[in-house]
Protein backbone atom coordinates (compact mmCIF):
# COMPACT_ATOMS: atom_id res chain seq x y z
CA UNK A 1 -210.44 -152.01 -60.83
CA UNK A 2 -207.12 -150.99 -62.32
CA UNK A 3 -203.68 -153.32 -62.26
CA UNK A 4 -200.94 -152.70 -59.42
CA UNK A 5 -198.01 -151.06 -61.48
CA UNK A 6 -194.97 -149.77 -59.56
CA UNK A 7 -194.43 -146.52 -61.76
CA UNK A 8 -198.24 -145.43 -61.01
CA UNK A 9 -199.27 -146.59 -57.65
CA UNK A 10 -196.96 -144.62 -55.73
CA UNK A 11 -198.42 -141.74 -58.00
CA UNK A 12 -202.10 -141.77 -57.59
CA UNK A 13 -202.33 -143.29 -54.41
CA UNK A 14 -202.42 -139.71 -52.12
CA UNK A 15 -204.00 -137.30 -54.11
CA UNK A 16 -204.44 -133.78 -52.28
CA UNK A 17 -208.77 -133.18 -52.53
CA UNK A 18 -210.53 -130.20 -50.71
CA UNK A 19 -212.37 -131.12 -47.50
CA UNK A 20 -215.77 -129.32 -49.06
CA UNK A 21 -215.24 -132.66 -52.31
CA UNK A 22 -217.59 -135.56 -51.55
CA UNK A 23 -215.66 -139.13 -51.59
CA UNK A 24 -216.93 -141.16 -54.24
CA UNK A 25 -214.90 -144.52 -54.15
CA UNK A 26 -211.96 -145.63 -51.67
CA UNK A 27 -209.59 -148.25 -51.76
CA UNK A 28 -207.24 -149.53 -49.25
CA UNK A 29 -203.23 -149.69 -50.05
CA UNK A 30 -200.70 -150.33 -47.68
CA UNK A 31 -203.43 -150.73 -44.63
CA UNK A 32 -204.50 -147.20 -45.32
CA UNK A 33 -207.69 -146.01 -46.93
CA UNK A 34 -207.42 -143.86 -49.86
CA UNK A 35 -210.05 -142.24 -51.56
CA UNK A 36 -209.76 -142.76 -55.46
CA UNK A 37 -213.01 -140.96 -56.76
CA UNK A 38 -214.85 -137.51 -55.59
CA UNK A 39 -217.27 -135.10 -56.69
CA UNK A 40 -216.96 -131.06 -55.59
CA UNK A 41 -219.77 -128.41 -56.08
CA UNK A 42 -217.65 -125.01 -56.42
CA UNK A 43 -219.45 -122.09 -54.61
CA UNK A 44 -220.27 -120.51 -58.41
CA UNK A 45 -222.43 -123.95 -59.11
CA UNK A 46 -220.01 -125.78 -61.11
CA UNK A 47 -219.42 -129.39 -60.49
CA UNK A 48 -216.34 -131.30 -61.00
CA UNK A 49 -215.57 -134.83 -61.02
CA UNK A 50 -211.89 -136.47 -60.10
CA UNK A 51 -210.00 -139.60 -60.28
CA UNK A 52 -206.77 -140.76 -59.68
CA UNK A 53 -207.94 -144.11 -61.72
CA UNK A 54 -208.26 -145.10 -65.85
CA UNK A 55 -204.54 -144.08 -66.59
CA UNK A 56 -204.42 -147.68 -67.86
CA UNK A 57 -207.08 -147.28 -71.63
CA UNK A 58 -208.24 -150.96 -71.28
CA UNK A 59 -210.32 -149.74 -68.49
CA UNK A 60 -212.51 -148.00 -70.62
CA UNK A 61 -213.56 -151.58 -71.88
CA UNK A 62 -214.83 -152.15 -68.35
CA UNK A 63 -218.14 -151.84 -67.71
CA UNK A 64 -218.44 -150.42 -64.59
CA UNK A 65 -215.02 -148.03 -65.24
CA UNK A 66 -216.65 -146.64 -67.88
CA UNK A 67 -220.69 -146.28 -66.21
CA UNK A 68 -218.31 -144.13 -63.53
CA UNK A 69 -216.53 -141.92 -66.30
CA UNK A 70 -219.81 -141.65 -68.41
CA UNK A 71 -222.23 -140.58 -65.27
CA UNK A 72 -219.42 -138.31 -63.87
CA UNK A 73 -219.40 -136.75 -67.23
CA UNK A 74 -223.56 -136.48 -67.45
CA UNK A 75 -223.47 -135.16 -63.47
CA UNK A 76 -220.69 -132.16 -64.29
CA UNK A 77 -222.98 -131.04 -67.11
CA UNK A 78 -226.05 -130.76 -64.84
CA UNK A 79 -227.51 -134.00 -66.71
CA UNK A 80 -230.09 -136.52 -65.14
CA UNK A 81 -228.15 -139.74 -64.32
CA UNK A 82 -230.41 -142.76 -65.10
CA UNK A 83 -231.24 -144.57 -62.16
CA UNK A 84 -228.60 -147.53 -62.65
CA UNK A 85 -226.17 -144.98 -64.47
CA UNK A 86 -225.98 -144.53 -67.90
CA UNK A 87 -225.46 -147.42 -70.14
CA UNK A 88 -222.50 -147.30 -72.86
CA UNK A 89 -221.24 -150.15 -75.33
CA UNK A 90 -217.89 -152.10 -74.77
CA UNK A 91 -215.26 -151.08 -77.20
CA UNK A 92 -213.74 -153.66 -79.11
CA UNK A 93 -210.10 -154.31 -78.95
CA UNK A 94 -210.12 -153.28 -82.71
CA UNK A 95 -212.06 -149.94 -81.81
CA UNK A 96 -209.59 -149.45 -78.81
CA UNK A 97 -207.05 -149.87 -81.49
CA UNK A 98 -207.91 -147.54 -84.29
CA UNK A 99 -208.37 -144.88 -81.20
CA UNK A 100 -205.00 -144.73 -79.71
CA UNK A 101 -202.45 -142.39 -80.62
CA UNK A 102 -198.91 -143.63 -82.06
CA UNK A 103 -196.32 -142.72 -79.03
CA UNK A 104 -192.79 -142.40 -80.36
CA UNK A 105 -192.81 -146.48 -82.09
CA UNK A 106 -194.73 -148.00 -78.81
């Protein structure tokens, strides 16, 4: 889903996750299976909803990225999920644009 970058991969690609979270979504790196996505019901009846993925903002313009983000979002709130998730509209690059923040002349 997301580009291979050598600054992030090492990064994200190990995160620490309770054994009571539910894996979500896995990928494999280096041989080894990793779990990138998980969902955790905290004894109080909270829900939470991690990922180690979308530190690239393109993402958001794909579809399936952003279904994940968007249901995630509706499931931590205690909201029905439509069966087939949630539809959302593609941002434009122009829209993508006008919502980034200026970093320092990048």
């Amino acid at each position: 889903m997301v580009g291979r970058s050598t600054s992030c991969t090492t990064n994200y690609l190990n995160p620490t996750i309770t054994d009571e979270a539910t894996p979500l979504l896995q990928v494999t790196a280096k041989d080894k299976p990793v779990v990138v996505g998980w969902a955790y019901k905290r004894p109080g009846g909270g829900r939470s909803f991690g990922t180690t993925l979308g530190h690239y903002y393109r993402n958001f313009q794909r579809e399936p990225f952003r279904r994940m983000i968007v249901n995630a979002i509706l499931w931590t709130a205690k909201v029905e999920v439509p069966k087939g998730g949630c539809p959302s509209q593609t941002p434009t690059d122009a829209e993508m644009k006008a919502n980034l923040d200026k970093k320092g002349g990048r």
